[in-house]
Every structure is written in structure tokens, then in C-alpha cells.
Protein backbone atom coordinates (compact mmCIF):
# COMPACT_ATOMS: atom_id res chain seq x y z
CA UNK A 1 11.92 29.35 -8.15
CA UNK A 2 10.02 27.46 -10.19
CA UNK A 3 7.65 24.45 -9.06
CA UNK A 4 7.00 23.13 -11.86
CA UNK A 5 10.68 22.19 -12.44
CA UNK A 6 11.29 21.61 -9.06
CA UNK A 7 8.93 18.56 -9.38
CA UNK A 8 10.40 17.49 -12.67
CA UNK A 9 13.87 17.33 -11.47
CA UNK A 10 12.74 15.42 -8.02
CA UNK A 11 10.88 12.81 -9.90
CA UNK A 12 13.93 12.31 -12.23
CA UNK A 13 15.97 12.10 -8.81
CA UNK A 14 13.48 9.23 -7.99
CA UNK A 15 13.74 7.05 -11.17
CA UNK A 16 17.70 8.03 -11.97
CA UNK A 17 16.58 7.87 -15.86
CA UNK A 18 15.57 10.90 -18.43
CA UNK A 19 13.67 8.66 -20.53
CA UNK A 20 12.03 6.85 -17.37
CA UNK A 21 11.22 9.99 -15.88
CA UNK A 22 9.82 12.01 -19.03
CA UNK A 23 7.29 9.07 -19.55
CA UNK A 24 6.68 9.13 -15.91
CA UNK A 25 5.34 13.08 -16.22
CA UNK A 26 3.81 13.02 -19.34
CA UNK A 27 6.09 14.87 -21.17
CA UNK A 28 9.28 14.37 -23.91
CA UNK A 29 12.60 13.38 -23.08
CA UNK A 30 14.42 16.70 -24.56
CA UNK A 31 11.71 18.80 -22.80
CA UNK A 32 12.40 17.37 -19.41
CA UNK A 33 16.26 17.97 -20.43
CA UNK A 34 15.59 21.79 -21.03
CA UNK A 35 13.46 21.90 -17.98
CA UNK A 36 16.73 20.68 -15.80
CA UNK A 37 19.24 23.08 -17.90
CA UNK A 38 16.91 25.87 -17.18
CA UNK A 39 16.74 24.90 -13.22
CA UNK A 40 20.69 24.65 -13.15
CA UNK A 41 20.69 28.23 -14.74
CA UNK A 42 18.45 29.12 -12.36
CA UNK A 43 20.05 27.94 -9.33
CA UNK A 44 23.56 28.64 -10.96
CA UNK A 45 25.04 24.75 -9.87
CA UNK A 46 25.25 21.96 -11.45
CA UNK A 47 22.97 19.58 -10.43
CA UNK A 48 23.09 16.73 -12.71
CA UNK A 49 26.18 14.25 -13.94
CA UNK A 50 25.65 13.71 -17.46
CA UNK A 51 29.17 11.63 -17.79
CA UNK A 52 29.16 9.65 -14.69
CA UNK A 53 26.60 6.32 -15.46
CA UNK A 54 26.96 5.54 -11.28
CA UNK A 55 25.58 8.87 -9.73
CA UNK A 56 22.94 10.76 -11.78
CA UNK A 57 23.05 13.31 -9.21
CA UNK A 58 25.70 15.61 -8.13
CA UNK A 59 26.43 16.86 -4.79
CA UNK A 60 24.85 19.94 -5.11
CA UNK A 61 21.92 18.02 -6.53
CA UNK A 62 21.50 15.68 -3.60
CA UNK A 63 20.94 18.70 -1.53
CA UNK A 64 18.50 20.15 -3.53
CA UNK A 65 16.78 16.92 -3.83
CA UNK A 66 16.05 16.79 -0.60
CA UNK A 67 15.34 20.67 -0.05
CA UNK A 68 12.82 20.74 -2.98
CA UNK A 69 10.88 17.59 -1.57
CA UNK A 70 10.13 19.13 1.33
CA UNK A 71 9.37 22.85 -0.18
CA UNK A 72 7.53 20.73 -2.84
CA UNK A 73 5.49 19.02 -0.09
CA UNK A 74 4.46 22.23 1.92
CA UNK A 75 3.32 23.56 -1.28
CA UNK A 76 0.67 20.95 -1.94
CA UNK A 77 -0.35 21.72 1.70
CA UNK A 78 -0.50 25.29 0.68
CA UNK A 79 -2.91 24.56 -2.31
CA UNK A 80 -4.78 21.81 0.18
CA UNK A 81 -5.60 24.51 2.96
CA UNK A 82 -6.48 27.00 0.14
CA UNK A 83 -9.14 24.57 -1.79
CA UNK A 84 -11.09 24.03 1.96
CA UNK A 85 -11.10 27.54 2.20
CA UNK A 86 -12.89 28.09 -1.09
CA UNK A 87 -15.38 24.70 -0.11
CA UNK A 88 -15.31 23.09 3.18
CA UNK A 89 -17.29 19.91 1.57
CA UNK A 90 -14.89 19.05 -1.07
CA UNK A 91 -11.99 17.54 -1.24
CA UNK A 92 -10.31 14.32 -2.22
CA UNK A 93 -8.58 11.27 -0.16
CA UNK A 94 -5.43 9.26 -1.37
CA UNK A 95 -6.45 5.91 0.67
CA UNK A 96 -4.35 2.59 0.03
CA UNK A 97 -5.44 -0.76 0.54
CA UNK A 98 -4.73 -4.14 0.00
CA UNK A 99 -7.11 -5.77 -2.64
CA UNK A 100 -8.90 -8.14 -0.32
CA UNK A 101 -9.71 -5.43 2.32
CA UNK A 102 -11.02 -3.63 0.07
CA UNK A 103 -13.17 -6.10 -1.86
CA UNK A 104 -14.56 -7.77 1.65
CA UNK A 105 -14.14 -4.87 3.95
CA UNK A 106 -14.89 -1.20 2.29
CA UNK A 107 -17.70 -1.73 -0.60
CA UNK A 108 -20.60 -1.42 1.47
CA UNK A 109 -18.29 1.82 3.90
CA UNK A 110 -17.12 3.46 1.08
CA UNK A 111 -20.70 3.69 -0.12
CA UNK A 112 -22.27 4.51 2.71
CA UNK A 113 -19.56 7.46 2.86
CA UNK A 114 -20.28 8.68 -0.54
CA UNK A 115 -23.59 8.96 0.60
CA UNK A 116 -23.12 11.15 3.44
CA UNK A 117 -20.02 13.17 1.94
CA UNK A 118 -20.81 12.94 -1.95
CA UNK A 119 -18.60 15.95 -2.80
CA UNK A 120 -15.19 14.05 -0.89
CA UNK A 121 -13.27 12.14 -3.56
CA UNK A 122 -11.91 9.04 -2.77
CA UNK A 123 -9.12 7.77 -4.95
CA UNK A 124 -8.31 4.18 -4.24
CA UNK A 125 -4.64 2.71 -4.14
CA UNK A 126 -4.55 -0.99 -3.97
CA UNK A 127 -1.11 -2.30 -3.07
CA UNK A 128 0.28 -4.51 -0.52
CA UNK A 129 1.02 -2.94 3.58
CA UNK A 130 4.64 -3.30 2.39
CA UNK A 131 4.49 -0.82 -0.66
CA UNK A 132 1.61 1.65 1.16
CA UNK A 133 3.60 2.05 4.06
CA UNK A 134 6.63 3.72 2.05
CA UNK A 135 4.07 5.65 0.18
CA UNK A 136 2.66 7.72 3.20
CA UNK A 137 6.18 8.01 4.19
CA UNK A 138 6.98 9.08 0.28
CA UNK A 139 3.27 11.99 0.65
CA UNK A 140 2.02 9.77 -2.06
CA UNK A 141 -0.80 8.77 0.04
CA UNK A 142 -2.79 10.35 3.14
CA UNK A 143 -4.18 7.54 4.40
CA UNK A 144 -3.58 3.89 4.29
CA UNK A 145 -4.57 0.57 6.03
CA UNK A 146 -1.24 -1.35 6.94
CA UNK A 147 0.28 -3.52 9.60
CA UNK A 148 -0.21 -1.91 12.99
CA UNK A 149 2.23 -4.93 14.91
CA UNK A 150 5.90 -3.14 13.20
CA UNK A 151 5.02 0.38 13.82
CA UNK A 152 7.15 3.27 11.89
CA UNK A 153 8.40 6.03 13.77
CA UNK A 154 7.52 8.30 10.92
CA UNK A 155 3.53 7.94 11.14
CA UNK A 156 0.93 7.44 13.59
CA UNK A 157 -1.80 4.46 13.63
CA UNK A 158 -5.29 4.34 15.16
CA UNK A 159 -6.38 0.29 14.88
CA UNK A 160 -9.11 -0.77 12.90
CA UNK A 161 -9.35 -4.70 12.44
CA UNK A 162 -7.59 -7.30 14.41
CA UNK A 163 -8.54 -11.24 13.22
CA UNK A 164 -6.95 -14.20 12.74
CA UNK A 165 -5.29 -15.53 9.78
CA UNK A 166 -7.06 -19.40 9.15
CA UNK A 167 -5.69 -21.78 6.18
CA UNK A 168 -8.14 -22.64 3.62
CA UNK A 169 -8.91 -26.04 2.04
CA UNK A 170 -11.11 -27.79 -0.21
CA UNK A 171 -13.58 -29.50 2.36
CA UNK A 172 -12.20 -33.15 0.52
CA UNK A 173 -8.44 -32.39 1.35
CA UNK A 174 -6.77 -34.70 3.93
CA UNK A 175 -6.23 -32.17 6.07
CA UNK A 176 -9.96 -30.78 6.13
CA UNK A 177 -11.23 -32.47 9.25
CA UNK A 178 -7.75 -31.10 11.33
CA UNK A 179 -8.66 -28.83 14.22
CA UNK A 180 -5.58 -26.83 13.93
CA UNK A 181 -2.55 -26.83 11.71
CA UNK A 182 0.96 -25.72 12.64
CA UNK A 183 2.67 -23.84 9.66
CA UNK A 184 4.99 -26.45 9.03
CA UNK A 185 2.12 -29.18 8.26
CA UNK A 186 1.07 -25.82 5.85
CA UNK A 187 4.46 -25.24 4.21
CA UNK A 188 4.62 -28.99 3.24
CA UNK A 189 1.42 -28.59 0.85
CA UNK A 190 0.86 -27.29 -2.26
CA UNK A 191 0.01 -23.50 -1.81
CA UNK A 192 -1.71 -20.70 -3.77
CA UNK A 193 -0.52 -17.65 -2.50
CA UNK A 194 -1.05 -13.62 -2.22
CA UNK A 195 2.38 -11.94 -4.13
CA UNK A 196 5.50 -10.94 -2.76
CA UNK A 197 4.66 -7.87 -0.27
CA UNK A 198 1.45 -8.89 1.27
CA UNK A 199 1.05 -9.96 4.56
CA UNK A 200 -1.05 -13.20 3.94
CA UNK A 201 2.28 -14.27 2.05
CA UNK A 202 4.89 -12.41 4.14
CA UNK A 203 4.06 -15.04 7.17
CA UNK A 204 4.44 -18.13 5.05
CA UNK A 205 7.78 -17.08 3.53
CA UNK A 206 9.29 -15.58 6.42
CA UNK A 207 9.02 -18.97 8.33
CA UNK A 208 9.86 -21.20 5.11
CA UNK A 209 12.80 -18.78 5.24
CA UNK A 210 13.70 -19.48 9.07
CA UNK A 211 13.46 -23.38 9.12
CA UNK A 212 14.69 -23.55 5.76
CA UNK A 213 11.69 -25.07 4.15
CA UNK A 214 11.26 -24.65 -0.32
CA UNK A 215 7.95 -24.19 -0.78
CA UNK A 216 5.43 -25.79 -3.53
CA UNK A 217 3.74 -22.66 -4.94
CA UNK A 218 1.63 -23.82 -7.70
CA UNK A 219 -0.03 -19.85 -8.14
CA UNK A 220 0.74 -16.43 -6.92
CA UNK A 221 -2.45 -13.94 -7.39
CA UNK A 222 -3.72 -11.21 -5.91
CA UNK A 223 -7.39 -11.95 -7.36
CA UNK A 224 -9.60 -13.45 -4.39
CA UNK A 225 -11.75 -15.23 -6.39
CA UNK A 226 -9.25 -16.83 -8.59
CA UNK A 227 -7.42 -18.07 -5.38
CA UNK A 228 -11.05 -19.36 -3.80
CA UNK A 229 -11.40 -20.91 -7.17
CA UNK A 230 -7.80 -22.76 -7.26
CA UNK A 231 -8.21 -23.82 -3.75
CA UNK A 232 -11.94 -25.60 -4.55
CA UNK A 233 -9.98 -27.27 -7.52
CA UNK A 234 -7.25 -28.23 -5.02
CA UNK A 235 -4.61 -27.04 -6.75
CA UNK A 236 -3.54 -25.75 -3.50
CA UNK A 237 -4.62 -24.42 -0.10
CA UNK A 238 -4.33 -21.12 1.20
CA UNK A 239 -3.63 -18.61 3.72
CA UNK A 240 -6.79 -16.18 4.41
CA UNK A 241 -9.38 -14.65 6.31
CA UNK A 242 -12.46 -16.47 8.23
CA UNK A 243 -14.77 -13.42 6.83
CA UNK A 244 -14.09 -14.62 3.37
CA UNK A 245 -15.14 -17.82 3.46
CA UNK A 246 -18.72 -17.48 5.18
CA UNK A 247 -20.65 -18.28 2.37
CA UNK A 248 -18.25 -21.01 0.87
CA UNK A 249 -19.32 -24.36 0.65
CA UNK A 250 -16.98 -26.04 -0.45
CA UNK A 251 -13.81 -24.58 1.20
CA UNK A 252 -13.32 -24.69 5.01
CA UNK A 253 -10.61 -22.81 7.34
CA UNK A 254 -8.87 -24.68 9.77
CA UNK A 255 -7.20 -22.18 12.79
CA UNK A 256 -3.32 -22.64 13.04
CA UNK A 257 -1.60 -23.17 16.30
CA UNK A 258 0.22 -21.12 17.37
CA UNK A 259 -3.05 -18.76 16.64
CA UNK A 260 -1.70 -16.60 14.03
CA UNK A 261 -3.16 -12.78 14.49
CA UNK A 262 -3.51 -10.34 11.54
CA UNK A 263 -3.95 -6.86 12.94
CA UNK A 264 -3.95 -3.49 10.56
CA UNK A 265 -4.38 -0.10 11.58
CA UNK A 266 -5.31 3.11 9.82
CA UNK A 267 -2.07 4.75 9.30
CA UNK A 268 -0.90 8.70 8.37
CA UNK A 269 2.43 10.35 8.22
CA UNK A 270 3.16 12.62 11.40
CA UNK A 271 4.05 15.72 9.62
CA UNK A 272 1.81 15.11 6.07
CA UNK A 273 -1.50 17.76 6.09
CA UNK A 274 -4.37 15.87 6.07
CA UNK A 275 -7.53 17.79 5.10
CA UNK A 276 -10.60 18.47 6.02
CA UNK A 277 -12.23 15.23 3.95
CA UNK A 278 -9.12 12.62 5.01
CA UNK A 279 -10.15 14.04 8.63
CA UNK A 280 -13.66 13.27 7.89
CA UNK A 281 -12.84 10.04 6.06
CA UNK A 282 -10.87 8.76 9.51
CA UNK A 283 -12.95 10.14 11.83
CA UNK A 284 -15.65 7.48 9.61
CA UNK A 285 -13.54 4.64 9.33
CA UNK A 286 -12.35 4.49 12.84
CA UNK A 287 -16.39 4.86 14.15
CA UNK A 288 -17.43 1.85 11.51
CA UNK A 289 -14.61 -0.05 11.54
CA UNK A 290 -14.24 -0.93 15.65
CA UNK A 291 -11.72 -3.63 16.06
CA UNK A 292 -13.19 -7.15 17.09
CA UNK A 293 -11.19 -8.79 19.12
């Protein structure tokens, strides 16, 4: 059977669109149609629905869908175990990560990994816990940090940081010289806040969402800076980590009550292969990176 079309018919099952799909591999929409026709021959069912709008898949299809995911998974393994056979050194990690952990966390660990394993690639996902958990339950990653407090049954975790989550404030807001704040006082200001998905945002909404609150979000960003930036301005205050604000001057973090904890954990699908250089890239991470507690 061949792989090749095997992959191009699961990613169409993913995106449920020819023309979505075709841009997705890299190829043209009446190739990728061709590719399918010759898969159905080969297979001798009919896999696709070409009239019906609602289910791009037929029943037959659904099946192998889910067959040629896994055979398509075991065959990366396959070509994983075989490359470590040829050179033990080399290799390449899939590791996702939020923005700010990366940018405060893994600049000066990633290069002091380079240094040791210089031949290990690491390519660098940066998404929120939300979106990098599905993706080591999707293969698409080997190793991610994500939330370690709402474990999945579908991975395993080893924890690496455990803080606490402090809001930030210009040092002349009113609220500057508080020794804690309760996340209602924070809901009731104006906020600059991480996107939809991260966990920095995730605690703010969900309890807006509980007591009912509308919130005053002047900016959503990702960018650290730009948020550090807005908050100086006081265009709004914040939700972040005590590490990120040691060398501010004019921004200070005031603890919230009840203390609000923000624990993530190294994180790996139970039955994905990880290689020899995502082994060595945990076995690093989890030595460096001891949780502080």
C-alpha cells in the first residue's frame, strides 16, 4: 500500500477540504484528487463522498482513517529507529512551548544543549498548553511543556516548574501598594491579556465566566514585551510571572489571594517513540529544570 497516499488521504480526512488539504501538502488540488482515486482503486472501496457536502468521508473511509493513522504513525517510528541506527548523535526533537517559557525559561538551556549535543535538532513549536497538548496526542509533537494540574490519560508528565501566577501593575496604579488582590478586584480593571488558549488567560476567563463578570480587555497579545510595555503605559494590568518582572522598574506584581499556582510539566504521549535525542533532550530538561517550590 502506498504511504505516500496514505498520508495524503489522512490529512484530507483532517481538514474535510481538497483545496484546504492540497495547499496543506504542497501539492495541486487535481493531483491530490488522482492520488485518492488511485488509493480507492487500490483498496477497491470507496472511500470518499463526493455528493454528500455533510460527510466527506464514507464509512469505509472512516475506518481506514483511523487504520492508516496508526500504520502511518509506526512507520515514522520505523524510519526514527532506523536513522539512530545509522548515527546515534543525530536526531531531531519536535518540542512545544508557550512563547513566554520559552523567551524567559529555555534561551540560555537550549544553548547550553546545543552545546553539548550540536548534532540533535531542535525544532521549536510555540503554541498555547491548550493546542500542544492535542498535538502530542495528534504525534505532531514528541515533547511539550503543558499543564501538569488536568492530566490526560493518553500521555505521561514528569514536572518541571511550579510558581505562582502574580498580577502586574504600573508601580503608579491605585492598586500598586495592595499586598494581595483577589481576582475579582483583578477582573474589575482594565486588562491586557495572553490569547484565547493560554493559561495566564484561561484563569481570568474561566472565573469571569463563573461569577458572571464582562471583562475590560483593552489588548490580547502573545508578545511579552508588548504586554510589559502596555502595562507601564497603564493601559491595563496583567496576569504573569514574578521571574519576568525582576529587572522591571517600573511594573510591580502584587500576589493574589487565594495564591494562584501555575505548575507545567514535561509531557509525551504513552505509546509515541521517542528517540534517542528527545530521550536525551528530557533526560536534560528534567536535570536543569528542578521544580522550585
Amino acid at each position: 500500500m502506498n504511504l505516500k497516499r496514505l498520508a495524503y488521504f489522512c490529512q484530507l480526512a483532517v481538514l474535510g477540504n481538497f483545496t484546504r488539504a492540497a495547499d496543506k501538502i504542497g501539492i495541486a488540488q487535481p493531483a491530490l484528487s488522482i492520488a485518492i482515486q488511485k488509493l480507492e482503486q487500490e483498496v477497491g472501496l470507496k472511500l470518499i463522498n463526493r455528493t454528500d457536502k455533510n460527510s466527506l468521508l464514507t464509512t469505509e473511509g472512516e475506518v481506514l482513517y483511523k487504520l492508516a493513522t496508526q500504520l502511518l504513525s509506526q512507520a515514522k517510528q520505523v524510519e526514527l529507529e532506523l536513522e539512530e541506527l545509522k548515527d546515534l548523535e543525530r536526531g531531531t526533537v519536535r518540542f512545544g512551548v508557550s512563547a513566554m517559557m520559552g523567551s524567559y525559561y529555555f534561551p540560555k538551556v537550549l544553548t547550553a544543549f546545543k552545546q553539548k549535543y550540536p548534532k540533535i535538532k531542535i525544532h521549536l513549536i510555540d503554541q498555547g498548553t491548550a493546542a500542544l497538548e492535542k498535538m502530542l496526542i495528534n504525534g505532531e509533537l514528541d515533547l511539550a511543556l503543558i499543564r501538569g494540574d488536568l492530566e490526560n490519560q493518553q500521555l505521561r508528565y514528569t514536572e518541571l516548574i511550579d510558581e505562582e501566577i502574580v498580577a502586574a501593575m504600573a508601580i503608579s496604579h491605585p492598586l500598586a501598594k495592595a499586598e494581595t488582590l483577589s481576582l475579582a478586584q483583578f477582573c474589575q480593571e482594565p486588562l491586557v491579556l495572553f490569547h484565547q488558549g493560554y493559561f495566564l488567560r484561561e484563569v481570568v476567563s474561566q472565573y469571569a465566566k463563573a461569577h458572571n463578570l464582562s471583562l475590560d480587555i483593552r489588548m490580547e497579545t502573545n508578545l511579552i514585551e508588548l504586554q510589559k510595555s502596555l502595562v507601564r503605559n497603564e493601559v491595563g494590568i496583567t496576569t504573569c510571572l514574578s521571574r519576568i518582572l525582576q529587572n522591571e522598574q517600573q511594573i510591580t506584581s502584587i500576589p493574589f489571594e487565594p495564591k494562584l499556582a501555575f505548575k507545567l510539566s514535561l509531557a509525551w504521549k504513552k505509546n509515541h517513540y521517542l528517540s534517542k535525542a528527545s530521550k536525551a533532550f528530557m533526560t536534560y530538561l528534567t536535570s536543569t529544570l528542578e521544580p522550585s517550590n
